[in-house]
Protein backbone atom coordinates (compact mmCIF):
# COMPACT_ATOMS: atom_id res chain seq x y z
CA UNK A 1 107.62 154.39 47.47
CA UNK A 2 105.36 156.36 50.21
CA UNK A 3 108.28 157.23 52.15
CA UNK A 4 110.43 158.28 48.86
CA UNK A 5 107.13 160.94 48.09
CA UNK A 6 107.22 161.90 51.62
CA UNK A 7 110.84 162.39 51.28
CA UNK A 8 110.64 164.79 48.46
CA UNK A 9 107.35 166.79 50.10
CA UNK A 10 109.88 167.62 52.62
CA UNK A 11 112.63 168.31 50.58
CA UNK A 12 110.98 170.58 48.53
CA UNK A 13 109.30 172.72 51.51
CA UNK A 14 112.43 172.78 53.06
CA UNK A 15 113.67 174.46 50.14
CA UNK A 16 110.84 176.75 50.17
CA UNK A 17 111.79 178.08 53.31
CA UNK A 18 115.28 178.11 52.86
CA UNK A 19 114.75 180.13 50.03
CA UNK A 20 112.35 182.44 50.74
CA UNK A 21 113.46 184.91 53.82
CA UNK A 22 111.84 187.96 54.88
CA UNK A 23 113.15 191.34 56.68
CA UNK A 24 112.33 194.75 57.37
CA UNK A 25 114.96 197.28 57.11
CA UNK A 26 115.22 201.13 57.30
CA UNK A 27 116.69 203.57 55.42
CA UNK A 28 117.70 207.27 55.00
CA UNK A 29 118.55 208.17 51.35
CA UNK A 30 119.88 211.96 51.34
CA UNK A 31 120.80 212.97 47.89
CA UNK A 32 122.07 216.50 46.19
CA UNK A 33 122.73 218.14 42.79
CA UNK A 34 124.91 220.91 42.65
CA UNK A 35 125.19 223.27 39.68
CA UNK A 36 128.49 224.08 38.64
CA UNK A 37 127.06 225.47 35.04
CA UNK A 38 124.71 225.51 32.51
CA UNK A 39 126.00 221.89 31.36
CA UNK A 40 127.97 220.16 34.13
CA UNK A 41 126.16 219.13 37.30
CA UNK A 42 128.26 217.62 40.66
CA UNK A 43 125.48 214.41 41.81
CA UNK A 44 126.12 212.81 45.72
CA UNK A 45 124.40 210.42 47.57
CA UNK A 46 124.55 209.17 50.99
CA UNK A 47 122.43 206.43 52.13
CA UNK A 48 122.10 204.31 55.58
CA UNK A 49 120.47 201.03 56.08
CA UNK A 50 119.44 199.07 58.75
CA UNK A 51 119.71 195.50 59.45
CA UNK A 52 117.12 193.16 60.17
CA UNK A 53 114.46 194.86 62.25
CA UNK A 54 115.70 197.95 62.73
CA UNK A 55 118.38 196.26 65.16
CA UNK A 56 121.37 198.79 63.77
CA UNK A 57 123.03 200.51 61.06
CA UNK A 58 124.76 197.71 58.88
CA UNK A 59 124.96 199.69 55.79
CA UNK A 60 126.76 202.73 54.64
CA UNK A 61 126.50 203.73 50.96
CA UNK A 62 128.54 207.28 49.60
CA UNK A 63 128.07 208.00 45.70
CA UNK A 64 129.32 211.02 43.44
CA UNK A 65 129.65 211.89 39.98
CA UNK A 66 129.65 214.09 37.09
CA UNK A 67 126.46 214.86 34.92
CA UNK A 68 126.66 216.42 31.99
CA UNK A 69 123.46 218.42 30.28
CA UNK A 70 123.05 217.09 27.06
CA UNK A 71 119.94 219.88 26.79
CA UNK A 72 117.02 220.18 29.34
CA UNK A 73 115.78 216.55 29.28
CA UNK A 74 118.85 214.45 28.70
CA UNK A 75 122.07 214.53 30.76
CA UNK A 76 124.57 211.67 31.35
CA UNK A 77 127.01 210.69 34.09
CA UNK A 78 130.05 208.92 35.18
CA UNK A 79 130.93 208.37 38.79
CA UNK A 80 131.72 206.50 41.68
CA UNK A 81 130.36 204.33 44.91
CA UNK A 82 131.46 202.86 47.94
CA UNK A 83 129.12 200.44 50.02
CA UNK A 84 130.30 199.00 53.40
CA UNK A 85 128.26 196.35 54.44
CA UNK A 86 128.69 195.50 58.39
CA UNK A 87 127.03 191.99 59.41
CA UNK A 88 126.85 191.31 63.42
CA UNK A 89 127.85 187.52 64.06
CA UNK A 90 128.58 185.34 66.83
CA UNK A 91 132.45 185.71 66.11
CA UNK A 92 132.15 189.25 65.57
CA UNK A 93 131.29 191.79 63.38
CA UNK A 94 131.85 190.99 59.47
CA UNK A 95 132.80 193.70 56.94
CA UNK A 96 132.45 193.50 53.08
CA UNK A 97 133.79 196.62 50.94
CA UNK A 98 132.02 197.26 47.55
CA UNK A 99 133.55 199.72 45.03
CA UNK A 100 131.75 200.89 41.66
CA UNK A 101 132.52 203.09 38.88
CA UNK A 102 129.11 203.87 36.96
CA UNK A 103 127.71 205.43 33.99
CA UNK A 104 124.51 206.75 33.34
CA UNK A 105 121.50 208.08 31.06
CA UNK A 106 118.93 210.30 32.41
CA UNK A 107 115.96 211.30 30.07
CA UNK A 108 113.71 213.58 32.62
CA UNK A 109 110.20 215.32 31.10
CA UNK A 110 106.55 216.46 32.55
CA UNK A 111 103.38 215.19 31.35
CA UNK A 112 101.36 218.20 32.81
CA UNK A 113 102.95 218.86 36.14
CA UNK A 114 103.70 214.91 36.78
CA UNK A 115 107.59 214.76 36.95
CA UNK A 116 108.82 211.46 35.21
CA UNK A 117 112.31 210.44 35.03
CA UNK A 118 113.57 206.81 33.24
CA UNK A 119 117.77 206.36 33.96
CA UNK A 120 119.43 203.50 32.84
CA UNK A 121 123.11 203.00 34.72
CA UNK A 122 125.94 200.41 34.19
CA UNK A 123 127.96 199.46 37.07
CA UNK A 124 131.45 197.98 36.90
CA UNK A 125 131.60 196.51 40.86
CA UNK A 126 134.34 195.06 42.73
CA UNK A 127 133.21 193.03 45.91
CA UNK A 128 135.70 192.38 48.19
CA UNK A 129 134.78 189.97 50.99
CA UNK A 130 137.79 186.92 51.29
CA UNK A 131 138.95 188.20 48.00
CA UNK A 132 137.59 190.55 45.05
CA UNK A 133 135.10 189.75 42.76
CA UNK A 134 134.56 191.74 39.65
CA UNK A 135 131.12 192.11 37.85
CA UNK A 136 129.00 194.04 35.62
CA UNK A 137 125.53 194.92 36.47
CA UNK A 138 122.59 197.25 34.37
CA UNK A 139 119.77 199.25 36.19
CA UNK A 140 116.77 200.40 34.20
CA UNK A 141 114.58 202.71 36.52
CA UNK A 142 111.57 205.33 36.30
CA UNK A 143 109.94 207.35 38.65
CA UNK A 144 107.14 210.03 38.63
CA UNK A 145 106.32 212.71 41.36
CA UNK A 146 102.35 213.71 40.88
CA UNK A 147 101.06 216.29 42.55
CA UNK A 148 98.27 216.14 44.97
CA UNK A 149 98.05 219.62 46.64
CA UNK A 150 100.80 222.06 45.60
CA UNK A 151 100.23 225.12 43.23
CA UNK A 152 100.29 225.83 39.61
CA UNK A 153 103.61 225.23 38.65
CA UNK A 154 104.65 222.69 41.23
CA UNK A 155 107.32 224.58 43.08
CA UNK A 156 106.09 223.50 46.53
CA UNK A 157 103.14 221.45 47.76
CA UNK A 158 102.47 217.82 48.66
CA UNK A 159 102.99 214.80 46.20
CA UNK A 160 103.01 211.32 46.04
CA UNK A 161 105.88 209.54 44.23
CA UNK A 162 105.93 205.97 42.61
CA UNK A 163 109.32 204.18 40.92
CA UNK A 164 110.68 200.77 40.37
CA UNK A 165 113.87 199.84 39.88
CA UNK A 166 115.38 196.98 37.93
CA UNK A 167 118.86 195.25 38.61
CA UNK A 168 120.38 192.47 35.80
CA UNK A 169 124.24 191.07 35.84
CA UNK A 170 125.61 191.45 32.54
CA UNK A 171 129.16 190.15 33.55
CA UNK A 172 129.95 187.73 35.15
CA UNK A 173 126.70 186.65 37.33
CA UNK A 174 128.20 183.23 38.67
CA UNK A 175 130.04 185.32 41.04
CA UNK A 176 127.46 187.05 42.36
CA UNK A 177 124.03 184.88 42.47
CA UNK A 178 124.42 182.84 39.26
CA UNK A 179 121.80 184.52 37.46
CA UNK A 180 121.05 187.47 35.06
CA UNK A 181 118.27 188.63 37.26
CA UNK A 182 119.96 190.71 40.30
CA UNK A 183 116.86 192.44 42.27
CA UNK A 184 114.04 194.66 41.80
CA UNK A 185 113.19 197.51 43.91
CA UNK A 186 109.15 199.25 43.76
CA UNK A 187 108.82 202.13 45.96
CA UNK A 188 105.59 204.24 47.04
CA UNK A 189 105.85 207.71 49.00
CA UNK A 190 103.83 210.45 50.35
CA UNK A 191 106.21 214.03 49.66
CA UNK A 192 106.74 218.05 49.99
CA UNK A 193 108.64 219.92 48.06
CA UNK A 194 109.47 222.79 50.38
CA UNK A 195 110.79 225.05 47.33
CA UNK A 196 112.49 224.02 44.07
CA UNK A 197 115.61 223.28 45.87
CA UNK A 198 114.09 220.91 48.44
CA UNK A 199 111.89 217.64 48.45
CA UNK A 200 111.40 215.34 51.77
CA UNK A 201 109.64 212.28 51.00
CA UNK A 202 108.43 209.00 53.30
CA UNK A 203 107.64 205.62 51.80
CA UNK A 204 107.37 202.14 51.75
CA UNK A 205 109.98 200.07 49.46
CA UNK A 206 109.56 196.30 48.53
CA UNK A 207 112.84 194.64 47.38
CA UNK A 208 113.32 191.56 46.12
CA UNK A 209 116.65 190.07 45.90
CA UNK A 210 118.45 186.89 44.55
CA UNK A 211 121.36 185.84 46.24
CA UNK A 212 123.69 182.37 45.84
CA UNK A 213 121.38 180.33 48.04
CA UNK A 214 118.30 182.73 49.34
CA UNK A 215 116.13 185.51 48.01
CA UNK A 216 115.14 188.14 50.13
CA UNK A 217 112.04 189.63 50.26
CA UNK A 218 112.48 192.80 52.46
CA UNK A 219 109.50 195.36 53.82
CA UNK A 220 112.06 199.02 54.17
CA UNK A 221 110.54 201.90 55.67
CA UNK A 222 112.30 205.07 53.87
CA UNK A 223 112.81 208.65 54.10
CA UNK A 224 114.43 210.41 51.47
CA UNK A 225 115.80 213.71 51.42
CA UNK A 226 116.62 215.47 47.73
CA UNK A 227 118.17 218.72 47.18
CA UNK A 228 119.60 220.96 44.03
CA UNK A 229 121.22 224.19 44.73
């Protein structure tokens, strides 16, 4: 009986640390809005990762779309992603190839001169690593930028900016983790917005992710550059 208990003490904290793994990443998140009217809007993204500490760039992420201006809060979007994923291993170097189409909500208002924004997106994603996968997955996020030292109407100063990020699989989660729960992303920054056009923040992100067998619990340093011309 003792050595069945001591058995399943080690089982279980073997599991523990299977399951639990930690890393610290960084990553550069540049993204821009261009105006083409009053109602339409052209949205890219470009964002590099790094793998494990800091060892090299394993992740390249390009992202586009459409936005149309429902009125001066509301706007919504369709578009499309690419993520290339680039894993060094013993036999060499293994690439994955994501592609999404996504569509979006964006409800963005001031309380005072605190800039909130709540978007929720729908992703349709195809993961192709020995074959493709298709899946469905929903993000619900809100941020605020709240001024610290900038001047009356918040067209340039310093700020600090807070937002989480939530990630659920809607379709067809046994072929991505096996659960409805994807990840969640919380993010703290320290910012300046240059002009209206131009915001540089640089922050600390904590992301939490289930996979099949592991859930990652990564420490990423960001900077993150936003522009709208």
């Amino acid at each position: 009986m003792r050595n069945k208990l001591w058995g399943l003490v080690l089982c279980v904290a073997s599991f523990t640390c299977v399951a639990q793994k930690h890393e610290t990443q960084g990553w550069i998140f540049i993204t821009h809005q261009q105006t083409l009217s009053s109602k339409f809007n052209l949205l890219a993204d470009v964002q590099l990762r790094t793998a494990d500490k800091y060892a090299y760039l394993n992740t390249l992420l390009l992202r586009t779309g459409l936005s149309y201006n429902i009125n001066k809060k509301h706007s919504i979007a369709l578009g499309y992603a690419y993520k290339g994923d680039w894993e060094h291993e013993e036999t060499g170097t293994a690439y994955t190839l994501e592609n999404r189409i996504f569509q979006q909500y964006l409800y963005s208002f001031k309380i005072r001169n605190t800039e909130i924004s709540a978007r929720a997106r729908l992703e349709q994603r195809w993961i192709n690593e020995e074959s493709t996968h298709f899946s469905q997955r929903a993000r619900a996020f809100i941020s605020a930028q709240i001024p610290l030292i900038a001047d009356t109407g918040f067209t340039k100063g310093l700020y600090t900016g807070i937002q989480n990020e939530l990630f659920l699989n809607v379709q067809h989660k046994q072929r991505v983790n096996q659960s409805v729960f994807d990840q969640n992303r919380s993010f703290v920054s320290l910012g300046y917005r240059w002009s209206k056009k131009v915001d540089t923040e640089f922050g600390y992100m904590y992301w939490f992710q289930k996979e099949m067998d592991d859930s990652y619990r990564r420490h990423i340093l960001q900077l993150t550059v936003t522009t709208s011309f």
